[in-house]
Protein backbone atom coordinates (compact mmCIF):
# COMPACT_ATOMS: atom_id res chain seq x y z
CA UNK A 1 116.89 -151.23 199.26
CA UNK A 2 113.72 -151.45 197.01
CA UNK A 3 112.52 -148.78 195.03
CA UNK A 4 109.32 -150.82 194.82
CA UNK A 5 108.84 -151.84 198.29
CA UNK A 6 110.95 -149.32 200.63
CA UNK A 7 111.14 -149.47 203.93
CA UNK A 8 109.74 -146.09 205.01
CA UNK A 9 107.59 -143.83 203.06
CA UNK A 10 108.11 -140.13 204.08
CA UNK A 11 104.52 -137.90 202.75
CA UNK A 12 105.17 -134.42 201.96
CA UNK A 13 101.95 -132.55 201.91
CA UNK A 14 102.32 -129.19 200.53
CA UNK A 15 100.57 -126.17 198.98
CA UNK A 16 102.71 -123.29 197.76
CA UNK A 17 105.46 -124.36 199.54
CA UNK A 18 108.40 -122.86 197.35
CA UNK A 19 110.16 -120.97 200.32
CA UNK A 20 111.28 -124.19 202.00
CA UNK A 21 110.40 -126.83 199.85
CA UNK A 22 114.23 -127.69 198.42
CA UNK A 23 115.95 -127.47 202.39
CA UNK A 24 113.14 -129.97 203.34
CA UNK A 25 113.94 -132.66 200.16
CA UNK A 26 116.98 -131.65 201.00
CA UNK A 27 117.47 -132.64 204.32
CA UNK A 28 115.37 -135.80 203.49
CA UNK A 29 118.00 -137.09 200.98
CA UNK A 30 120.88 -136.80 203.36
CA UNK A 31 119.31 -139.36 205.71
CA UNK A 32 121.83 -141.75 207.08
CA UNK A 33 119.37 -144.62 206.15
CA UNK A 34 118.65 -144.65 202.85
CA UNK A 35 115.58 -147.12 202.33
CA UNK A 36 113.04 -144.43 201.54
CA UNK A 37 110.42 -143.33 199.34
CA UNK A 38 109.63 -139.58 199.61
CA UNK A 39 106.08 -138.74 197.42
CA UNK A 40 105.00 -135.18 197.12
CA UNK A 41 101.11 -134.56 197.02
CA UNK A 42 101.05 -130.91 195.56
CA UNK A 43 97.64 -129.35 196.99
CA UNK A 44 97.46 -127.56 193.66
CA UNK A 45 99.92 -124.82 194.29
CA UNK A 46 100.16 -121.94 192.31
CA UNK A 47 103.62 -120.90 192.93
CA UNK A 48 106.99 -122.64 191.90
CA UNK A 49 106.67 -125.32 194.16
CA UNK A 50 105.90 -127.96 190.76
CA UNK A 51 109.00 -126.58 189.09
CA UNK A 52 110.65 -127.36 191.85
CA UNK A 53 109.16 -131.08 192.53
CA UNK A 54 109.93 -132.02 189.15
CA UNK A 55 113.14 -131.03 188.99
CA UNK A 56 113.96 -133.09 192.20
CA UNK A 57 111.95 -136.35 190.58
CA UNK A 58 114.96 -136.15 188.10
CA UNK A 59 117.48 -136.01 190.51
CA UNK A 60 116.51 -138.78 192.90
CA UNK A 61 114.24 -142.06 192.02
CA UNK A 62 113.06 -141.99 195.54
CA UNK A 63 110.84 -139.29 194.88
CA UNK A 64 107.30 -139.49 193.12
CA UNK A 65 105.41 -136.59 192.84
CA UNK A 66 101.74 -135.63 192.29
CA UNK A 67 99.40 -132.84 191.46
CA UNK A 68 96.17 -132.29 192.28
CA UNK A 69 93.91 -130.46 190.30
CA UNK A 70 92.50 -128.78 192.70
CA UNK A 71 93.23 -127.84 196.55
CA UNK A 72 91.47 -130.20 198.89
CA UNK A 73 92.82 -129.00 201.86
CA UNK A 74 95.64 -130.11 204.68
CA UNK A 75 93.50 -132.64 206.13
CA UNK A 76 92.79 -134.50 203.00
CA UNK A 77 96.26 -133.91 201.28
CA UNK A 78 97.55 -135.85 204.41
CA UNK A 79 95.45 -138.35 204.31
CA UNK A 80 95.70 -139.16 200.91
CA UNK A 81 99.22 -139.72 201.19
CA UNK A 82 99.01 -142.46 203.39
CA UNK A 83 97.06 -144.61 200.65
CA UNK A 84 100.14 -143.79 198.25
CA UNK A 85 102.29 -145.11 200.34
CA UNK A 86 104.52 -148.13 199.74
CA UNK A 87 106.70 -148.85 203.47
CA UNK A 88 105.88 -150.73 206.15
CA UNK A 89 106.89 -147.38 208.37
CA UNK A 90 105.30 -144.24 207.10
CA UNK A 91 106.34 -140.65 208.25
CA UNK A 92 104.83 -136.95 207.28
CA UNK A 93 107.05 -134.27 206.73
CA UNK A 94 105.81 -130.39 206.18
CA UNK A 95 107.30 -128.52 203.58
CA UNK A 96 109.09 -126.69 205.83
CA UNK A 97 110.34 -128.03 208.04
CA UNK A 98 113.86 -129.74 209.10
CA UNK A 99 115.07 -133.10 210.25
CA UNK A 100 118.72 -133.87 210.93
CA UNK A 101 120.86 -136.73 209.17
CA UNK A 102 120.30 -139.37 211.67
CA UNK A 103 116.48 -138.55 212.40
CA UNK A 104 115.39 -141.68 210.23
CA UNK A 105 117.76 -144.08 210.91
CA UNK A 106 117.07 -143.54 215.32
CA UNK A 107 113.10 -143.97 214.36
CA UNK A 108 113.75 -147.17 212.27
CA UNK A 109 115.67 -148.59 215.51
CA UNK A 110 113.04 -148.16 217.77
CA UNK A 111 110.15 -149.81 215.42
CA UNK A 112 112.64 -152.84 214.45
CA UNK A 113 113.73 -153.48 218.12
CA UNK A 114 110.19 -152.68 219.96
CA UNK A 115 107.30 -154.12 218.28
CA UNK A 116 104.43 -153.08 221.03
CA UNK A 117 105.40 -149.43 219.86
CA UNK A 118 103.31 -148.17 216.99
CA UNK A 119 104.97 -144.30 216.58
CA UNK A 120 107.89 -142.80 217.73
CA UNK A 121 109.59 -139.32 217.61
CA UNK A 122 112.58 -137.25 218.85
CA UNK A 123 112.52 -134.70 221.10
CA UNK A 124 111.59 -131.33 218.76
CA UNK A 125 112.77 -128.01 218.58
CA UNK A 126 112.01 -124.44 216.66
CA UNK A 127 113.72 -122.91 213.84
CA UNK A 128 113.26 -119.63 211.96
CA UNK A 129 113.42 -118.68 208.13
CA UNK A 130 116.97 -118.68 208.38
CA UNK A 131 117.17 -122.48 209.98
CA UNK A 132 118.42 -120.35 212.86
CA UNK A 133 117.04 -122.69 216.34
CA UNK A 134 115.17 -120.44 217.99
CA UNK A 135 115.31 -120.13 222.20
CA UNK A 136 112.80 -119.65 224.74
CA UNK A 137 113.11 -115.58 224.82
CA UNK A 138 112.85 -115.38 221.12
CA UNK A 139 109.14 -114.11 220.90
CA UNK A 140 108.92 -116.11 217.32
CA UNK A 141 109.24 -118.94 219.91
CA UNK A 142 105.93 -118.33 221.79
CA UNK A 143 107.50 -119.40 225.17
CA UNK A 144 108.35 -122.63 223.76
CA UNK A 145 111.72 -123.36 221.93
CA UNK A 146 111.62 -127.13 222.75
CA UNK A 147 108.99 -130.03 223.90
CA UNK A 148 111.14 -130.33 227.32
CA UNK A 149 109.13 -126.85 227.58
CA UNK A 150 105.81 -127.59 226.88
CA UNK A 151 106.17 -130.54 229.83
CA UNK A 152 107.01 -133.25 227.72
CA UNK A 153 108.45 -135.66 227.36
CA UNK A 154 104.63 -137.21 228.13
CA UNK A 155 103.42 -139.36 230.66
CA UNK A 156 101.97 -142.79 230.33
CA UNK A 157 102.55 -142.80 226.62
CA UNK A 158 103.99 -146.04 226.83
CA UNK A 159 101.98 -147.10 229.51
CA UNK A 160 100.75 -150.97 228.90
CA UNK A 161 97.30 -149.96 230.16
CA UNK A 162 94.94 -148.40 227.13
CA UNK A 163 93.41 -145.95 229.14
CA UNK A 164 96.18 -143.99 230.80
CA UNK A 165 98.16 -143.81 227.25
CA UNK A 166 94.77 -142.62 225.80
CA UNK A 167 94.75 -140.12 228.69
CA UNK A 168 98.07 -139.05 228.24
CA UNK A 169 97.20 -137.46 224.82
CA UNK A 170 93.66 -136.31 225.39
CA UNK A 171 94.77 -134.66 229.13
CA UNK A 172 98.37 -133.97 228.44
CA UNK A 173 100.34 -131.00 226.69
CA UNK A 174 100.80 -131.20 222.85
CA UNK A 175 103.07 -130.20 220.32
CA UNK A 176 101.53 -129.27 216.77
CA UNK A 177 104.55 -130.98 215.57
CA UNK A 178 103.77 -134.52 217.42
CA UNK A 179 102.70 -136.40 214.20
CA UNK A 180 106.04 -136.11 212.19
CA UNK A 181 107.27 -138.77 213.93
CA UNK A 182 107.38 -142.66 212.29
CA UNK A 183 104.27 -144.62 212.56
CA UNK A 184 103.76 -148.16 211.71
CA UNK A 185 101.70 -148.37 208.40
CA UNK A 186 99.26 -150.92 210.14
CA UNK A 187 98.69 -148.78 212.62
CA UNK A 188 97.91 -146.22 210.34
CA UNK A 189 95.41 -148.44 208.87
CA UNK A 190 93.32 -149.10 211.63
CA UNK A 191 92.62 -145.24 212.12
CA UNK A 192 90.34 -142.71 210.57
CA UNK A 193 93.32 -140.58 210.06
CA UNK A 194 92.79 -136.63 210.04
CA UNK A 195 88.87 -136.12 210.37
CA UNK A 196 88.39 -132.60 208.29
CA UNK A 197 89.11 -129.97 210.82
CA UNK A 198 91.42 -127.49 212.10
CA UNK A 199 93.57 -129.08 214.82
CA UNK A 200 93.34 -132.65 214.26
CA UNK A 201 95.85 -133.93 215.30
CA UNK A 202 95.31 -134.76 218.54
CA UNK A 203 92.51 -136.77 217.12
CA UNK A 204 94.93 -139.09 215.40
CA UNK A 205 97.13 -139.47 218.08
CA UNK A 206 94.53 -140.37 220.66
CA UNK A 207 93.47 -143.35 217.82
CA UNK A 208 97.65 -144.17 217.86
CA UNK A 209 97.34 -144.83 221.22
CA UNK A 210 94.36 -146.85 221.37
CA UNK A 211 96.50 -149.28 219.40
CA UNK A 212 99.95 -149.45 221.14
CA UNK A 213 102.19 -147.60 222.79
CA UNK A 214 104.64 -144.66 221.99
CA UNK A 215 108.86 -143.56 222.30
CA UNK A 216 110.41 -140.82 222.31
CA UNK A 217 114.02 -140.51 221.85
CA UNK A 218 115.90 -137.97 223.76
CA UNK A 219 117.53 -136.28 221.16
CA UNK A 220 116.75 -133.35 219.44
CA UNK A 221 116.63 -134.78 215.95
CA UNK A 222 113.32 -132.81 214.43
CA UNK A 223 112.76 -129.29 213.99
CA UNK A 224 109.61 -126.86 213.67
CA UNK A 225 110.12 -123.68 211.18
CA UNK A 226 108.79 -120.81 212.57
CA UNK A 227 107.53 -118.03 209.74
CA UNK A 228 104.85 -116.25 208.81
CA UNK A 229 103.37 -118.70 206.74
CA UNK A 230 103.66 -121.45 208.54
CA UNK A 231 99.69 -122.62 209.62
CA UNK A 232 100.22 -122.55 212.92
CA UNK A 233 100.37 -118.37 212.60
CA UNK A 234 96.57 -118.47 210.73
CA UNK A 235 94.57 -116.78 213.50
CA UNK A 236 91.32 -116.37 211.27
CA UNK A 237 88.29 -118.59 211.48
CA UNK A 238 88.00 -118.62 207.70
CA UNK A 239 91.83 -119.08 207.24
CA UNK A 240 91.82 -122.04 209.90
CA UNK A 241 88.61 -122.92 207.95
CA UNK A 242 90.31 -122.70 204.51
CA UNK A 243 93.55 -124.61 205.64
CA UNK A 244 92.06 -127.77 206.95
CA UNK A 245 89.22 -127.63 204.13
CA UNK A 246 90.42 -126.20 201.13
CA UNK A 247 87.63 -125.74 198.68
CA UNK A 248 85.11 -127.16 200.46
CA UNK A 249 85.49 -124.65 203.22
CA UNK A 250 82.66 -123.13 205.07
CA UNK A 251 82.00 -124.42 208.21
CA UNK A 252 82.97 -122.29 211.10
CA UNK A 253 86.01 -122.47 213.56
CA UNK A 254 82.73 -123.64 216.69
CA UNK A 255 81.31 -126.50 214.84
CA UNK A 256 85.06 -127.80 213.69
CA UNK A 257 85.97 -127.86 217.76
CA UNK A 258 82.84 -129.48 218.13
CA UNK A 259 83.74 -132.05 214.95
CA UNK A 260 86.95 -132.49 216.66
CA UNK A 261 85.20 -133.64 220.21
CA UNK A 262 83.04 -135.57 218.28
CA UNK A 263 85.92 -137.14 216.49
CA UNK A 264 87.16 -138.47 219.73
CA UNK A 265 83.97 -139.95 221.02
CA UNK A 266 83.44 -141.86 217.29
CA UNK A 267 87.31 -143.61 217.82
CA UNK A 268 86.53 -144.66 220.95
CA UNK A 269 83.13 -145.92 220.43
CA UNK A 270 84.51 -147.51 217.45
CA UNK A 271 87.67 -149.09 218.93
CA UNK A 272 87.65 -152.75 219.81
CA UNK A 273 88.26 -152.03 223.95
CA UNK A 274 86.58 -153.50 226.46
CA UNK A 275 83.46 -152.41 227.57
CA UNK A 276 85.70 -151.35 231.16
CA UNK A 277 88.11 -149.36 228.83
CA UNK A 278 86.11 -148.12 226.83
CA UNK A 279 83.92 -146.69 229.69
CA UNK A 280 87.15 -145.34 230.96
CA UNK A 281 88.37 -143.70 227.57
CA UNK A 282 85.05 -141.99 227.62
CA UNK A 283 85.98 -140.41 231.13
CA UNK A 284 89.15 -139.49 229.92
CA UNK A 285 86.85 -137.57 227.56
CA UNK A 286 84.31 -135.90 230.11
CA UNK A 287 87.79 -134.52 232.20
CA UNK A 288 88.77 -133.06 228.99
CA UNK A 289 85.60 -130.87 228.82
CA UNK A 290 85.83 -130.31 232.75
CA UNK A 291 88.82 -128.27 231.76
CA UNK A 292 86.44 -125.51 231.99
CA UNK A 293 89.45 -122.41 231.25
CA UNK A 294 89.81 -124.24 228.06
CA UNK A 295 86.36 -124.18 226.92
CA UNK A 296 85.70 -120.72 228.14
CA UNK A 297 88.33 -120.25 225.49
CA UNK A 298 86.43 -122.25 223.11
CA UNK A 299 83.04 -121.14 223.34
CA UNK A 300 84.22 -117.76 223.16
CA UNK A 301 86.08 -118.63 219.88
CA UNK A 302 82.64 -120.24 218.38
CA UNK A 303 80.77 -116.83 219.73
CA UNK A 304 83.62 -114.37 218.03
CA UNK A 305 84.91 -115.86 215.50
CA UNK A 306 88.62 -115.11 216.90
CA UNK A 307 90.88 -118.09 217.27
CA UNK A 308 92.17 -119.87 220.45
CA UNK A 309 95.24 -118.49 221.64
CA UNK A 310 97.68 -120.60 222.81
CA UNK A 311 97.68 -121.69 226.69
CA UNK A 312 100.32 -120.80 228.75
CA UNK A 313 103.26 -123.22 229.79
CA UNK A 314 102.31 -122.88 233.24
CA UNK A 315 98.79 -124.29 232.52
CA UNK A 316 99.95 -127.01 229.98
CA UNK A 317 101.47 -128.76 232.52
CA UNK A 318 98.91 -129.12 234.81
CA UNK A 319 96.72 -131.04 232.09
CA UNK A 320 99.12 -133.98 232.66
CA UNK A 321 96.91 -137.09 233.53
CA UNK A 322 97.09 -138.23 236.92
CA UNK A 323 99.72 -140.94 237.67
């Protein structure tokens, strides 16, 4: 183990994270593999959530932390963790959430043993304030407790054809959680990362899979906290807005869904496919806004101002892509 040149870098992005900051450091230091680098990009918080970094960069050499002067918002705080990066494998964790002992050292066995695989995860469940795991009738669960739920695990993530694992994420049911998993830094590289709105991350993982395919190990290693303020409970457009943004808010919750579409037309025009793949990418694109009960949701959102609610499981499923 390096403390210059770790294996994995873990990113914590976080803005006034002092609720849950010290279970999530602390369940990173008790990984069973120990080759990490954990660095803290504090989104200029104005709660204790400094105190507490600094106090943990004395404990531990594996963690560096930095402060931003002022708050740039999620998307940018994410990115900007990737370039301060040091490992070859690079994972984000929230601020609040938890992983168990052995969630590092399964991920690190899957990217050393299958090289055509760019990012892998566990199978993820829910958690509330009180790292209690929440079940399907808990109504902080939203209907979903696990990804098993939400008809995962996916299909055709790990196809060898480009198009049907670029399908699979623009067409199939999502987690908000997907992109904790452990991603190759070179893949990383080759990405544009978060683009600057609410709900990116779909954008990201569509670029992932461009590149190579994904795993998923079927454990239940990774877990989402549930609380009220967590970002997936903002339901305004200027919250949303303000999350993704920070100061450099403004632009309303309609033209970030129409960033995000155009997000996913730029990586695939941008991508090195073949002019047949690419084509087909595209399509995969076009079905996605022939799913006219989502958009009916979204153009509603843009008119009102209210968010998107969540789709039911029911529907989730049937936005698998065809086999």
């Amino acid at each position: 183990m390096s403390i210059d040149s770790p294996k994995v870098s873990i990113g914590v992005p976080v803005y006034n994270g002092e609720a849950f900051l010290r279970r999530t450091l602390d369940c990173l230091l008790v990984q069973t593999f120990e080759d990490f680098e954990i660095i803290v990009s504090d989104n200029a918080s104005t709660d204790g959530t400094e105190a507490i970094c600094r106090d943990y960069v004395k404990r531990d050499s594996r963690i560096r932390y930095d402060r931003l002067p002022n708050n740039l918002g999620a998307n940018r705080n994410f990115n900007r963790l990737v370039a301060l990066s040091r490992g070859a494998y690079f994972k984000w964790a929230a601020a609040d959430d938890y992983c168990r002992p052995e969630f590092l050292a399964a991920m690190v066995r899957v990217l050393d043993e299958k090289p055509d695989v760019v990012w892998c995860h566990s199978q993820s469940g829910k958690i509330d304030s009180y790292d209690r795991v929440l079940q399907i009738d808990d109504p902080d669960a939203e209907g979903l407790s696990h990804t098993t739920q939400a008809g995962l695990p996916r299909r055709h993530y790990d196809s060898p054809d480009v198009y049907r694992r670029y399908a699979g994420v623009i067409l199939g049911p999502s987690w908000c959680a997907d992109c904790f998993g452990l991603i190759r830094r070179c893949a990383l590289d080759q990405t544009q990362l978060f683009p600057a709105c609410y709900g990116s991350e779909k954008v990201l993982l569509g670029q992932l899979a461009l590149i190579g395919k994904y795993h998923e190990v079927p454990e239940t290693l990774f877990y989402q906290r549930i609380h009220s303020g967590a970002s997936a409970k903002i339901v305004s457009r200027a919250g949303q807005s303000s999350y993704a943004n920070g100061m450099q808010s403004g632009r309303r919750l309609g033209s970030m869904r129409w960033a995000i579409l155009r997000s996913h037309c730029q990586v695939v025009g941008r991508s090195s496919l073949s002019t047949l793949d690419r084509l087909r990418c595209y399509g995969a694109i076009v079905q996605y806004l022939g799913q006219f009960h989502k958009w009916g949701h979204v153009l509603r959102s843009a008119w009102s101002g209210r968010p998107i609610k969540e789709f039911p499981n029911d529907i989730a499923r049937t936005l698998q892509v065809d086999s």
